[in-house]
C-alpha atoms as a PDB file:
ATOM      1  CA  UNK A   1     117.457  73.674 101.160  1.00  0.00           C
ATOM      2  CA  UNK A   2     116.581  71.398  97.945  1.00  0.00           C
ATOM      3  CA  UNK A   3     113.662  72.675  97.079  1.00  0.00           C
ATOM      4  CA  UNK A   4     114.488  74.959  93.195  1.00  0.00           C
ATOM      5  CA  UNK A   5     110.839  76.088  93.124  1.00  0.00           C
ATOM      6  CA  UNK A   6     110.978  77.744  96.149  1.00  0.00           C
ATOM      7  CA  UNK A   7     114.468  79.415  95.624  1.00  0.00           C
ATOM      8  CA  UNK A   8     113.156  81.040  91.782  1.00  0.00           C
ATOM      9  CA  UNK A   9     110.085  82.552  93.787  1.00  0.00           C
ATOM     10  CA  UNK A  10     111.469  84.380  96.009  1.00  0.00           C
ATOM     11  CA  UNK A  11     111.229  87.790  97.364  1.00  0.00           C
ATOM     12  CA  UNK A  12     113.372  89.319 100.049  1.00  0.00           C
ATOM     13  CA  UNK A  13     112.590  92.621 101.881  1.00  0.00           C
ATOM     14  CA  UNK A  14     114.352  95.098 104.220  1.00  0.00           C
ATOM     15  CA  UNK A  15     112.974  97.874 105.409  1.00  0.00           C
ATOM     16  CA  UNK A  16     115.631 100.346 106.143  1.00  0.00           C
ATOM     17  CA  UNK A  17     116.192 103.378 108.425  1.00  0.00           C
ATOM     18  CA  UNK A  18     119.990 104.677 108.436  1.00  0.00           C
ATOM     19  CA  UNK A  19     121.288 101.385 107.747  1.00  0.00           C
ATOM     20  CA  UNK A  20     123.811 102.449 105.252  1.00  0.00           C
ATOM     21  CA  UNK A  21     126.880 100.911 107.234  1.00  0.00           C
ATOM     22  CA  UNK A  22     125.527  97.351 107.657  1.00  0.00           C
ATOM     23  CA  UNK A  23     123.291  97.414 104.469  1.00  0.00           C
ATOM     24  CA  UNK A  24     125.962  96.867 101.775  1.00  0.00           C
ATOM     25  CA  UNK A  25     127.313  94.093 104.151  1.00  0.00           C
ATOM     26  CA  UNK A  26     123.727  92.299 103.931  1.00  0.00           C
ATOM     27  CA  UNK A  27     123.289  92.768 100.385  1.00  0.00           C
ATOM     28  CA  UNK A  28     126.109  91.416  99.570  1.00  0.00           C
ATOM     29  CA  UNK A  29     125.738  88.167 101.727  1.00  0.00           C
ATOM     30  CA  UNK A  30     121.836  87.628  99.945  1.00  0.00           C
ATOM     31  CA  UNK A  31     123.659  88.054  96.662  1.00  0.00           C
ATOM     32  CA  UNK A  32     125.712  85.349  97.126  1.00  0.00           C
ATOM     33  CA  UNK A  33     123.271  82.767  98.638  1.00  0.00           C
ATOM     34  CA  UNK A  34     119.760  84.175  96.641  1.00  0.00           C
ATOM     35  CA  UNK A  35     121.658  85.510  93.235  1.00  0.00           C
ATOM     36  CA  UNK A  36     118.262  84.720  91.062  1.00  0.00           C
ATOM     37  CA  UNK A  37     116.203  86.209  94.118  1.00  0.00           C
ATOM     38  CA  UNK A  38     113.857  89.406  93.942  1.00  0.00           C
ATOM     39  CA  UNK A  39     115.623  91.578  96.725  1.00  0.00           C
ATOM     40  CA  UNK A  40     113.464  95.032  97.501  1.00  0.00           C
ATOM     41  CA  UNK A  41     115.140  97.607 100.062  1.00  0.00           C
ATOM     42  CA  UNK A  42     112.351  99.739 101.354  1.00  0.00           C
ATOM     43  CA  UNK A  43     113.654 102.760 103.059  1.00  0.00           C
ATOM     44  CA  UNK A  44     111.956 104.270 105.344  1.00  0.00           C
ATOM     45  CA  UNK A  45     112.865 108.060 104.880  1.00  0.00           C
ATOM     46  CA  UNK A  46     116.790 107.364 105.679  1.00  0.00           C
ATOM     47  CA  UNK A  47     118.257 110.977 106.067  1.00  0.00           C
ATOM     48  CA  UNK A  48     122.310 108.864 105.040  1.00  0.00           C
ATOM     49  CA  UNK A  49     123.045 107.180 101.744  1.00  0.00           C
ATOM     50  CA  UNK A  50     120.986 103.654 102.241  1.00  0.00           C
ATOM     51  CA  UNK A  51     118.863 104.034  99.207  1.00  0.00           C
ATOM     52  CA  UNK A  52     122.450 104.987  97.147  1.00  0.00           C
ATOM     53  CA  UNK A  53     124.126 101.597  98.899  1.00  0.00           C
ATOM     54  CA  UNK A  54     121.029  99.446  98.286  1.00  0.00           C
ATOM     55  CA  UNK A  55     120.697 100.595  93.876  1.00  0.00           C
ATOM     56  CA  UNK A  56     124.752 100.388  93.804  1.00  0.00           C
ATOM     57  CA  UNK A  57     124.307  96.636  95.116  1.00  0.00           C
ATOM     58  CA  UNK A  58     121.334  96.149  92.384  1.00  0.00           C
ATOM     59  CA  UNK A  59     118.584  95.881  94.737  1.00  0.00           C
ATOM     60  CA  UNK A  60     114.994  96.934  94.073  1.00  0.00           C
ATOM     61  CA  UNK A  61     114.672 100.003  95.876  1.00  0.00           C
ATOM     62  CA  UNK A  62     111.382 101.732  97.164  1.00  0.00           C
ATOM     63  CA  UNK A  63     111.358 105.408  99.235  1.00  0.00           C
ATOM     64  CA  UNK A  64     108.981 106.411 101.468  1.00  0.00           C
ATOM     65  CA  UNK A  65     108.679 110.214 101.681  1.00  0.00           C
ATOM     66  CA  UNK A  66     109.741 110.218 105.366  1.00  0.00           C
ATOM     67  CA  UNK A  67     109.563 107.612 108.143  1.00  0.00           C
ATOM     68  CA  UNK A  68     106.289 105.612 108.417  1.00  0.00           C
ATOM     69  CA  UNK A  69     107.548 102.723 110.725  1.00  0.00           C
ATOM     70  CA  UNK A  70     109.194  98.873 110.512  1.00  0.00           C
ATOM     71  CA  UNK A  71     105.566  97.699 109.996  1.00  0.00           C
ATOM     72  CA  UNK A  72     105.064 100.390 107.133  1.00  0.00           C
ATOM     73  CA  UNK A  73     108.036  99.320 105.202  1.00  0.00           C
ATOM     74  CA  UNK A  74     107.308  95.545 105.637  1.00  0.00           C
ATOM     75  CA  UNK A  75     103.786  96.473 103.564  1.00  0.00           C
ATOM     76  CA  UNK A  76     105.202  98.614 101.311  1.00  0.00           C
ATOM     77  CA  UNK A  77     107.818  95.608 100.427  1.00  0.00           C
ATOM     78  CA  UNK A  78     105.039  93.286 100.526  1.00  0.00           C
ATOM     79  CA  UNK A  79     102.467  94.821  98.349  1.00  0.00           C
ATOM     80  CA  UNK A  80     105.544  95.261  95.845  1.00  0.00           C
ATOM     81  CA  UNK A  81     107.307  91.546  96.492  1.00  0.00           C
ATOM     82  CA  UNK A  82     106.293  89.350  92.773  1.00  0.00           C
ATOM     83  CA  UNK A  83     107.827  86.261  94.545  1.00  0.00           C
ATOM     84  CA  UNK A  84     105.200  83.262  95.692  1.00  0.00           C
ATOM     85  CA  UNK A  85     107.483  83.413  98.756  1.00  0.00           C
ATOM     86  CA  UNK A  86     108.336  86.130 100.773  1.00  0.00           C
ATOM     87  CA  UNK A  87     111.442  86.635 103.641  1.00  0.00           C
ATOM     88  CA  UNK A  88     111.697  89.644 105.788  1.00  0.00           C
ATOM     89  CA  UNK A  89     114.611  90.182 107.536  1.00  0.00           C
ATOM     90  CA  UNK A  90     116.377  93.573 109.518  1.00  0.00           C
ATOM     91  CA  UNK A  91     119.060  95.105 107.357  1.00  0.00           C
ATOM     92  CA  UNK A  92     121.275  96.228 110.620  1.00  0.00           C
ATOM     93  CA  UNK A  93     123.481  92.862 110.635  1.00  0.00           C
ATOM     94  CA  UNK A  94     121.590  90.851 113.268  1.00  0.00           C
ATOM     95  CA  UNK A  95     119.947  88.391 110.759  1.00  0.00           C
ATOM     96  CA  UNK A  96     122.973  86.007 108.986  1.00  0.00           C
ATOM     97  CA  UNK A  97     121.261  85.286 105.399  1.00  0.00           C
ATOM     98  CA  UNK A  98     122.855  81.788 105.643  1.00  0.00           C
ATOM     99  CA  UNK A  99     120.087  81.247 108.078  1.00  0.00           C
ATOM    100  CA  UNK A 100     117.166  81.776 105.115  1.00  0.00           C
ATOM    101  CA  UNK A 101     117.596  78.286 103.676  1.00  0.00           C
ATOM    102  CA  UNK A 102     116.739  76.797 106.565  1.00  0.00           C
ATOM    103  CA  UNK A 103     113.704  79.253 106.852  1.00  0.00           C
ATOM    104  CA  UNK A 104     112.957  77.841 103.295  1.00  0.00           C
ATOM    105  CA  UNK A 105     113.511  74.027 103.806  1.00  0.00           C
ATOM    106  CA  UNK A 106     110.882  74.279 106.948  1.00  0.00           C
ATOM    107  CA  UNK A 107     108.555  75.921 104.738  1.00  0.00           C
ATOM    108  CA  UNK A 108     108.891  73.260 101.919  1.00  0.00           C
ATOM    109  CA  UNK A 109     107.966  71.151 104.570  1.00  0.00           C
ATOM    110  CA  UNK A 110     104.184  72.703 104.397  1.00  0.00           C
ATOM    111  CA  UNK A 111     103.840  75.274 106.667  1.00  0.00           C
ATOM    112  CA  UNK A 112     102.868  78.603 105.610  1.00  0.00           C
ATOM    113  CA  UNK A 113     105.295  80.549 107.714  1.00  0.00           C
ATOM    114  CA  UNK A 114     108.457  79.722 109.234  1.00  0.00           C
ATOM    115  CA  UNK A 115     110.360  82.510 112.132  1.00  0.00           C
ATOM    116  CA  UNK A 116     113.513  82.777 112.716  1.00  0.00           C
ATOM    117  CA  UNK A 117     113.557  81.968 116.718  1.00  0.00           C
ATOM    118  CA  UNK A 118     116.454  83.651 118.684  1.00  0.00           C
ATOM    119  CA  UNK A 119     117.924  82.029 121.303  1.00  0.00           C
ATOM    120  CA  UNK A 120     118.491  83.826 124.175  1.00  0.00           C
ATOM    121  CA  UNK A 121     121.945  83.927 124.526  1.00  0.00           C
ATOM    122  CA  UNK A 122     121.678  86.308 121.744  1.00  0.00           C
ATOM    123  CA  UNK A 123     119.214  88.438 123.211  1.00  0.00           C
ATOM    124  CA  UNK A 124     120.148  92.388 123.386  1.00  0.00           C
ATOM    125  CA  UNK A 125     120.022  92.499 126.942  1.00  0.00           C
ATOM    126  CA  UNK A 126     118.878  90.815 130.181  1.00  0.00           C
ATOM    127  CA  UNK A 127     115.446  93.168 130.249  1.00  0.00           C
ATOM    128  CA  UNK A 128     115.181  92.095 126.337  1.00  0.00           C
ATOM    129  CA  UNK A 129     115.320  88.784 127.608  1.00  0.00           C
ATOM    130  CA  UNK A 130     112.816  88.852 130.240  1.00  0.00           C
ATOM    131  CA  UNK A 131     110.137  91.070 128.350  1.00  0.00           C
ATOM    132  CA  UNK A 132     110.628  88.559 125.230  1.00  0.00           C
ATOM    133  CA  UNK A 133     109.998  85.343 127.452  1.00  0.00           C
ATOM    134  CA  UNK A 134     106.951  86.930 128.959  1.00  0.00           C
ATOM    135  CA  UNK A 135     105.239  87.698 125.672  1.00  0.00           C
ATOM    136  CA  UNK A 136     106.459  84.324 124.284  1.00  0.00           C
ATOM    137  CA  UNK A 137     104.580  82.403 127.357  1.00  0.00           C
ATOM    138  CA  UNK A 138     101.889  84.605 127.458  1.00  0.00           C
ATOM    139  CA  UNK A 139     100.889  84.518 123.534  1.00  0.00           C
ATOM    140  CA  UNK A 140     101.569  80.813 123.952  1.00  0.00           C
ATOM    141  CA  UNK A 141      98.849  80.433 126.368  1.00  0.00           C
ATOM    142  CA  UNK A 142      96.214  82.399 124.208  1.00  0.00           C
ATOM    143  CA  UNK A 143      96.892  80.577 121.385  1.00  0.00           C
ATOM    144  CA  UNK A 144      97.189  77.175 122.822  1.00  0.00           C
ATOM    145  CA  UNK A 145     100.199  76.500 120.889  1.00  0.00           C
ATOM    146  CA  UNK A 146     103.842  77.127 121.911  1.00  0.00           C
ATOM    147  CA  UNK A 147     104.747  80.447 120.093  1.00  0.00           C
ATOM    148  CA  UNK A 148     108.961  80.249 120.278  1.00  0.00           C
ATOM    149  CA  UNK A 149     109.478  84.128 119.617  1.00  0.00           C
ATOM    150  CA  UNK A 150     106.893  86.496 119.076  1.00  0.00           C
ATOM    151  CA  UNK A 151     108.775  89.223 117.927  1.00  0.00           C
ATOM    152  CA  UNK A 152     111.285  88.266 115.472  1.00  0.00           C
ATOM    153  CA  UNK A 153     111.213  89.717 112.391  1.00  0.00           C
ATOM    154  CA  UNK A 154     113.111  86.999 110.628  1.00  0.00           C
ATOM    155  CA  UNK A 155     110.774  84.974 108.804  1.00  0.00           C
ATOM    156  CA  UNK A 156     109.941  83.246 104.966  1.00  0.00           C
ATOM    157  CA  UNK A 157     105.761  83.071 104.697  1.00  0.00           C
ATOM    158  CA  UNK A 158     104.028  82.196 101.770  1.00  0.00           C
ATOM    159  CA  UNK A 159     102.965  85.674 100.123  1.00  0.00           C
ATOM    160  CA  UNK A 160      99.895  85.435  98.982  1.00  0.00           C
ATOM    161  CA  UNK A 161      98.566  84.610 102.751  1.00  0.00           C
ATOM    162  CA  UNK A 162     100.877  87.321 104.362  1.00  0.00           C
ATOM    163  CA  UNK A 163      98.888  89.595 102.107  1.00  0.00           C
ATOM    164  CA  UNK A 164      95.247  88.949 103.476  1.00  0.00           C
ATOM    165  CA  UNK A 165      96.196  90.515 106.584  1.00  0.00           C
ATOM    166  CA  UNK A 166      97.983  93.360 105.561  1.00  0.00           C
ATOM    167  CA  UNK A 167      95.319  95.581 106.677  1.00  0.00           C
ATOM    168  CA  UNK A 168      95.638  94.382 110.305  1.00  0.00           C
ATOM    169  CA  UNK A 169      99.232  94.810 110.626  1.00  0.00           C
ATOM    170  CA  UNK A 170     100.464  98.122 112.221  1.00  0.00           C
ATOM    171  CA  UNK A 171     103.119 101.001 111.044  1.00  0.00           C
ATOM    172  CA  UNK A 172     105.360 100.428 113.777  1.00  0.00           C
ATOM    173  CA  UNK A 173     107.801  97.508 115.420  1.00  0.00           C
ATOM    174  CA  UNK A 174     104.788  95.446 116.587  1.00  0.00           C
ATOM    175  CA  UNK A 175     103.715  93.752 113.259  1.00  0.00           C
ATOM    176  CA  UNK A 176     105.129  90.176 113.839  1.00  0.00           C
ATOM    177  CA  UNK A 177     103.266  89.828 116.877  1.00  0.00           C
ATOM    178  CA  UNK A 178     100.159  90.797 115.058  1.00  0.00           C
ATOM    179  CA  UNK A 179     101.274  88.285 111.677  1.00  0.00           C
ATOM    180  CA  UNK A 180     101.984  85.409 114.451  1.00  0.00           C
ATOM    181  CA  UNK A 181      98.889  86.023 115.881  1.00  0.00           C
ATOM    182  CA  UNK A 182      96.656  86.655 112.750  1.00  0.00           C
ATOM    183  CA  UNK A 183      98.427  83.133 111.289  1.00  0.00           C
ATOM    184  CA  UNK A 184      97.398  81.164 114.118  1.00  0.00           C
ATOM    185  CA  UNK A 185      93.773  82.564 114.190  1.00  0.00           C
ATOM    186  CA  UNK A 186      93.101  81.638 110.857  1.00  0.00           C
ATOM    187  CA  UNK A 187      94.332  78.207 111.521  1.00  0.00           C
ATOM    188  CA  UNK A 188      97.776  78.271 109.514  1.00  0.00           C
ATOM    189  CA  UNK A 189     100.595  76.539 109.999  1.00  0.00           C
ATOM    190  CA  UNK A 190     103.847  78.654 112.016  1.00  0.00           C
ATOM    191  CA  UNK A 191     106.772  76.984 112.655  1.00  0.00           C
ATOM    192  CA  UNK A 192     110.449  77.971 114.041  1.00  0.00           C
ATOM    193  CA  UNK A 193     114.001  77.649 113.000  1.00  0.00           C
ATOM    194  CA  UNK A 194     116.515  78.751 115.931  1.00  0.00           C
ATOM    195  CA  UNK A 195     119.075  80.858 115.820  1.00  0.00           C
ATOM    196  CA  UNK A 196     121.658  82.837 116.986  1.00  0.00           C
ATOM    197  CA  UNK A 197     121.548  86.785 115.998  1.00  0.00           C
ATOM    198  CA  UNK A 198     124.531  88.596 116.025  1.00  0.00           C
ATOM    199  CA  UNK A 199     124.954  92.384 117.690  1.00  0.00           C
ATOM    200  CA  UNK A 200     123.586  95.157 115.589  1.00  0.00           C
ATOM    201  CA  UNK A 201     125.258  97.317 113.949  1.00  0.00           C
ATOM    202  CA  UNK A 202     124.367 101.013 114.195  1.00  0.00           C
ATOM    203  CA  UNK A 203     122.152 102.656 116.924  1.00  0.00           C
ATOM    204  CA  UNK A 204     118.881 101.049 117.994  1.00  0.00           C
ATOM    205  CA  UNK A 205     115.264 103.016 117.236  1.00  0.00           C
ATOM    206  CA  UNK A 206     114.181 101.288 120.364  1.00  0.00           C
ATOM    207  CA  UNK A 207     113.617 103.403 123.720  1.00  0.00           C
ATOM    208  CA  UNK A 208     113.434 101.895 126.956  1.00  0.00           C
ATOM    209  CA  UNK A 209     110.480 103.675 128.338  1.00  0.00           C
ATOM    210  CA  UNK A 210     108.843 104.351 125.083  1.00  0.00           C
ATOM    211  CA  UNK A 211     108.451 100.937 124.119  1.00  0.00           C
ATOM    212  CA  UNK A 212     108.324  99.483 127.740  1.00  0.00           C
ATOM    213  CA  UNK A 213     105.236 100.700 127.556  1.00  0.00           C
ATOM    214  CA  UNK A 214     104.380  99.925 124.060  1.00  0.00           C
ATOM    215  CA  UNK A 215     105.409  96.266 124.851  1.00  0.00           C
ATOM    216  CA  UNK A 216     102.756  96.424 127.492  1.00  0.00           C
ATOM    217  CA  UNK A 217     100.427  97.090 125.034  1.00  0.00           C
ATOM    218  CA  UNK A 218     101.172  94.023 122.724  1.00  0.00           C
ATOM    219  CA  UNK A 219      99.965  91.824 125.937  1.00  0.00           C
ATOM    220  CA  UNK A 220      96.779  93.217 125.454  1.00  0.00           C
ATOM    221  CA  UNK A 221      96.927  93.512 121.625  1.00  0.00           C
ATOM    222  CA  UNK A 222      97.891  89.558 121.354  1.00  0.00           C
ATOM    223  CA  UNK A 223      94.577  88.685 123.853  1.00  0.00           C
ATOM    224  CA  UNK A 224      92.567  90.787 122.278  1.00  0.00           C
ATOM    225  CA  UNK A 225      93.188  89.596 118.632  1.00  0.00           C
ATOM    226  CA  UNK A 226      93.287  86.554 118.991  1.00  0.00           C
ATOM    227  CA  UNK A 227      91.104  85.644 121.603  1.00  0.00           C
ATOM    228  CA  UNK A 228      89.226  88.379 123.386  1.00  0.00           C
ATOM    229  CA  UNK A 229      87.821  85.848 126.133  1.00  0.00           C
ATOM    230  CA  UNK A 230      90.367  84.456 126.940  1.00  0.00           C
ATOM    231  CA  UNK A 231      91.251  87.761 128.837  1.00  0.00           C
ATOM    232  CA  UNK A 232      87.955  88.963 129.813  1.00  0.00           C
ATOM    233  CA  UNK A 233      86.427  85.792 131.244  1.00  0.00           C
ATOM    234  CA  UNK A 234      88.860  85.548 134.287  1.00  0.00           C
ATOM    235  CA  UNK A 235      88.594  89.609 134.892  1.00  0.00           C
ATOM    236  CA  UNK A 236      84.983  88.612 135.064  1.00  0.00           C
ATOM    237  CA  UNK A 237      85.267  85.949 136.796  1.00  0.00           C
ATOM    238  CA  UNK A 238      87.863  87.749 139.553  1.00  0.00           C
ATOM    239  CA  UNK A 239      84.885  90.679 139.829  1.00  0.00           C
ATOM    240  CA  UNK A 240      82.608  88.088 140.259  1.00  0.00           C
ATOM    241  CA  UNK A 241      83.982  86.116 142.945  1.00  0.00           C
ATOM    242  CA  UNK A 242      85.142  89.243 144.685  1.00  0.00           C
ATOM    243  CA  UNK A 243      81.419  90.866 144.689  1.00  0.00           C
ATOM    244  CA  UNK A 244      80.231  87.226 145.960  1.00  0.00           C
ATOM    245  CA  UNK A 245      82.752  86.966 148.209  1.00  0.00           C
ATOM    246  CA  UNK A 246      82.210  90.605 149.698  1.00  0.00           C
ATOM    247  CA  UNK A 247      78.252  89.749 149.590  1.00  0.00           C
ATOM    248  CA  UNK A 248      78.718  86.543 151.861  1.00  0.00           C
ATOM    249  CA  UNK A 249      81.047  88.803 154.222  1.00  0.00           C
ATOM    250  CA  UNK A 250      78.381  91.385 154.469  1.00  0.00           C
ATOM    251  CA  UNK A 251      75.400  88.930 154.805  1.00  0.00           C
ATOM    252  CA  UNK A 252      77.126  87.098 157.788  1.00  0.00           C
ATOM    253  CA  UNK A 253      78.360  89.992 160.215  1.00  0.00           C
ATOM    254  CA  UNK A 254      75.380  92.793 158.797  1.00  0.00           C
ATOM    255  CA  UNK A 255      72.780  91.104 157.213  1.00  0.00           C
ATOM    256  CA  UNK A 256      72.883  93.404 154.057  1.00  0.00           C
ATOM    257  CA  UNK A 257      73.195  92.867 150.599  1.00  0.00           C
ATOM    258  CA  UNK A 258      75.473  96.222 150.251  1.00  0.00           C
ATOM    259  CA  UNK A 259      75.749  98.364 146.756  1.00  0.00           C
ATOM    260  CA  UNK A 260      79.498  97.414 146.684  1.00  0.00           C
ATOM    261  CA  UNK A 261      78.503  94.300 146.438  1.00  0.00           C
ATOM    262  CA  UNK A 262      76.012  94.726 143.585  1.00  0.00           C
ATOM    263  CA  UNK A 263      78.642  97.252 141.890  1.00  0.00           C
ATOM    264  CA  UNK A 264      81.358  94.476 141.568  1.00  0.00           C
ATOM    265  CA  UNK A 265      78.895  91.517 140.655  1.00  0.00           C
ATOM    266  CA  UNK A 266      77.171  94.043 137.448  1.00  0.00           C
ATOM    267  CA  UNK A 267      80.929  94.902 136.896  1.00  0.00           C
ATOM    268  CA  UNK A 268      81.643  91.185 136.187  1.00  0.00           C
ATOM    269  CA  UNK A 269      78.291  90.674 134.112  1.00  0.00           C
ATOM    270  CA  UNK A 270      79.536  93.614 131.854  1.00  0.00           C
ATOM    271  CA  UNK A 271      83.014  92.709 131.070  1.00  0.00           C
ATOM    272  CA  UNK A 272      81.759  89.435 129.981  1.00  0.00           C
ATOM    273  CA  UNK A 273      79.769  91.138 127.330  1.00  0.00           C
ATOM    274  CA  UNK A 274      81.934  93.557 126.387  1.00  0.00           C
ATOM    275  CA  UNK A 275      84.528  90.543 126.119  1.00  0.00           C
ATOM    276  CA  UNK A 276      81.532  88.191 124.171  1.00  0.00           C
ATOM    277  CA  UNK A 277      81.266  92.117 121.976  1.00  0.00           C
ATOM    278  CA  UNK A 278      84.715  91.398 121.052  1.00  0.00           C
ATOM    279  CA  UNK A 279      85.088  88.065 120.165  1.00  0.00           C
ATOM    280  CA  UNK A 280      82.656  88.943 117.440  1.00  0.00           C
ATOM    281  CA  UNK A 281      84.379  92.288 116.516  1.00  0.00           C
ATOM    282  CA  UNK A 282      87.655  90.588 116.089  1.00  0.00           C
ATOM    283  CA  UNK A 283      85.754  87.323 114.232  1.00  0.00           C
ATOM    284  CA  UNK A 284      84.502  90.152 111.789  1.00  0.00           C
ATOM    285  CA  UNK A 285      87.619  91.933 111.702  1.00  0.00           C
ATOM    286  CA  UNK A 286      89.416  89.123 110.369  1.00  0.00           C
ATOM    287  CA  UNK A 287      86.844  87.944 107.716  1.00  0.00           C
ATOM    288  CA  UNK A 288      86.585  91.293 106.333  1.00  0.00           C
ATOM    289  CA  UNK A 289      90.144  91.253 105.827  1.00  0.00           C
ATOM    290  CA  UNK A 290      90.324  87.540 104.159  1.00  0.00           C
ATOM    291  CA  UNK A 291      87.197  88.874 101.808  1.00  0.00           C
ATOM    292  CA  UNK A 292      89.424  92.148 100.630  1.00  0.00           C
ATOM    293  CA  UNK A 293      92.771  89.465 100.039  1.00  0.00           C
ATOM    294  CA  UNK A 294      90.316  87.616  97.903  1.00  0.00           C
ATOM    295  CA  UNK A 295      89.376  90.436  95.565  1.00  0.00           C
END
């Protein structure tokens, strides 16, 4: 990465929750590559000694009073970060920091974020796999451009954009999909730098069922953000067909135009409006929040 301007502008945040045994590790690698960068640790109500490991290794440390969530401390370093550019990255040993200059070369390119894309033979597990590939496809075909990894928190964005949607972005492990999505909806450039993460260190704050289903939820968060027709024209149009189809069925052996038949066809009139109702709900949702970046 040639680019010096970039390199004296930049702000690097972890948010941390009991990461005190890989934390010093990943300090010390950013030291050595980013000496002249702004490095904030944001910890996330850590009950070991990560806030002690993260001043010892000179970093900018901010507490939260207990634990408000990944997304939390990502704002918190965010609204705090002075560099033009900033990189988040996990603090439990799966992000290399020798990977951030090549974050930082693709964004000197011109694009105004950059994610670190893991491949998947460095996916946690088989079901991490799957899942991942699924929302990756699925986001790609909202979108209508080919979204790489949805998920990754790895990634150097240009600040002062990642801050106009700070008010979108929730407390919890979900805010890149939400970023990705919110950059792409307001017509910015994302690209993607692959990689290969290495095993965490430490237990993971994931649970399988717990965030199975929360994962299911980021389907419908990602079509709904971004694109709320997209999902509720073809439930409208798979209501509509079906109450046509079951009216045609009815008309040829009975004659009768049945109330099942007129309960699925107003079914599929009214999840077109409530999808046509969101589309401008999310239109306003995300001009509000360019307006209150702009103040």
């Amino acid at each position: 990465m040639h680019d010096p301007e970039i390199r004296s502008s930049l702000s690097i945040v972890l948010p941390v929750f009991n990461e005190e045994k890989s934390l010093r590790r990943v300090l010390d690698q950013l030291r050595e590559h980013f000496p002249d960068a702004e490095v904030i640790v944001v910890d996330d109500g850590s009950n070991d000694g990560s806030a002690t490991v993260g001043k010892e290794a000179g970093a900018r440390v901010i507490s939260h009073p207990y634990n408000l969530g990944n997304g939390a401390a990502i704002k918190t370093g965010a609204r705090a970060a002075t560099g033009a550019i900033l990189v988040t990255m996990d603090a439990d040993g799966q992000h290399d920091p020798a990977i951030i200059p090549k974050l930082l070369a693709k964004l000197a390119e011109g694009h105004d974020m950059v994610v670190g894309a893991r491949r998947a033979g460095s996916q946690a597990s088989v079901a991490r796999l799957f899942g991942n590939s699924f929302y990756n496809r699925f986001a790609s075909w909202v979108v209508g451009h080919r979204i790489e990894d949805l998920t990754s928190g790895l990634r150097a964005v240009r600040t002062e954009k990642f801050r106009e949607f700070l008010t979108l972005l929730p407390n919890g492990f979900s805010y890149p999909t939400t970023i990705t999505m919110a950059f792409f909806r307001a017509g910015y450039s994302v690209a993607y730098v692959p990689f290969d993460a290495a095993r965490r260190e430490g237990k993971s704050h994931l649970r399988i069922v717990r965030d199975g289903v929360r994962f299911l939820l980021i389907i419908f968060r990602v079509g709904t953000l971004y694109s709320p027709l997209k999902i509720f024209t073809p439930i409208s149009l798979f209501f509509f067909l079906l109450g046509f189809g079951y009216y045609l069925y009815t008309f040829a052996t009975m004659s009768r135009f049945t109330n099942m038949s007129a309960l699925l066809l107003v079914t599929s009139v009214l999840v077109f409006l409530i999808g046509l109702v969101s589309e401008q709900i999310t239109t306003l949702v995300f001009s509000t929040a360019g307006r209150d970046a702009r103040r």
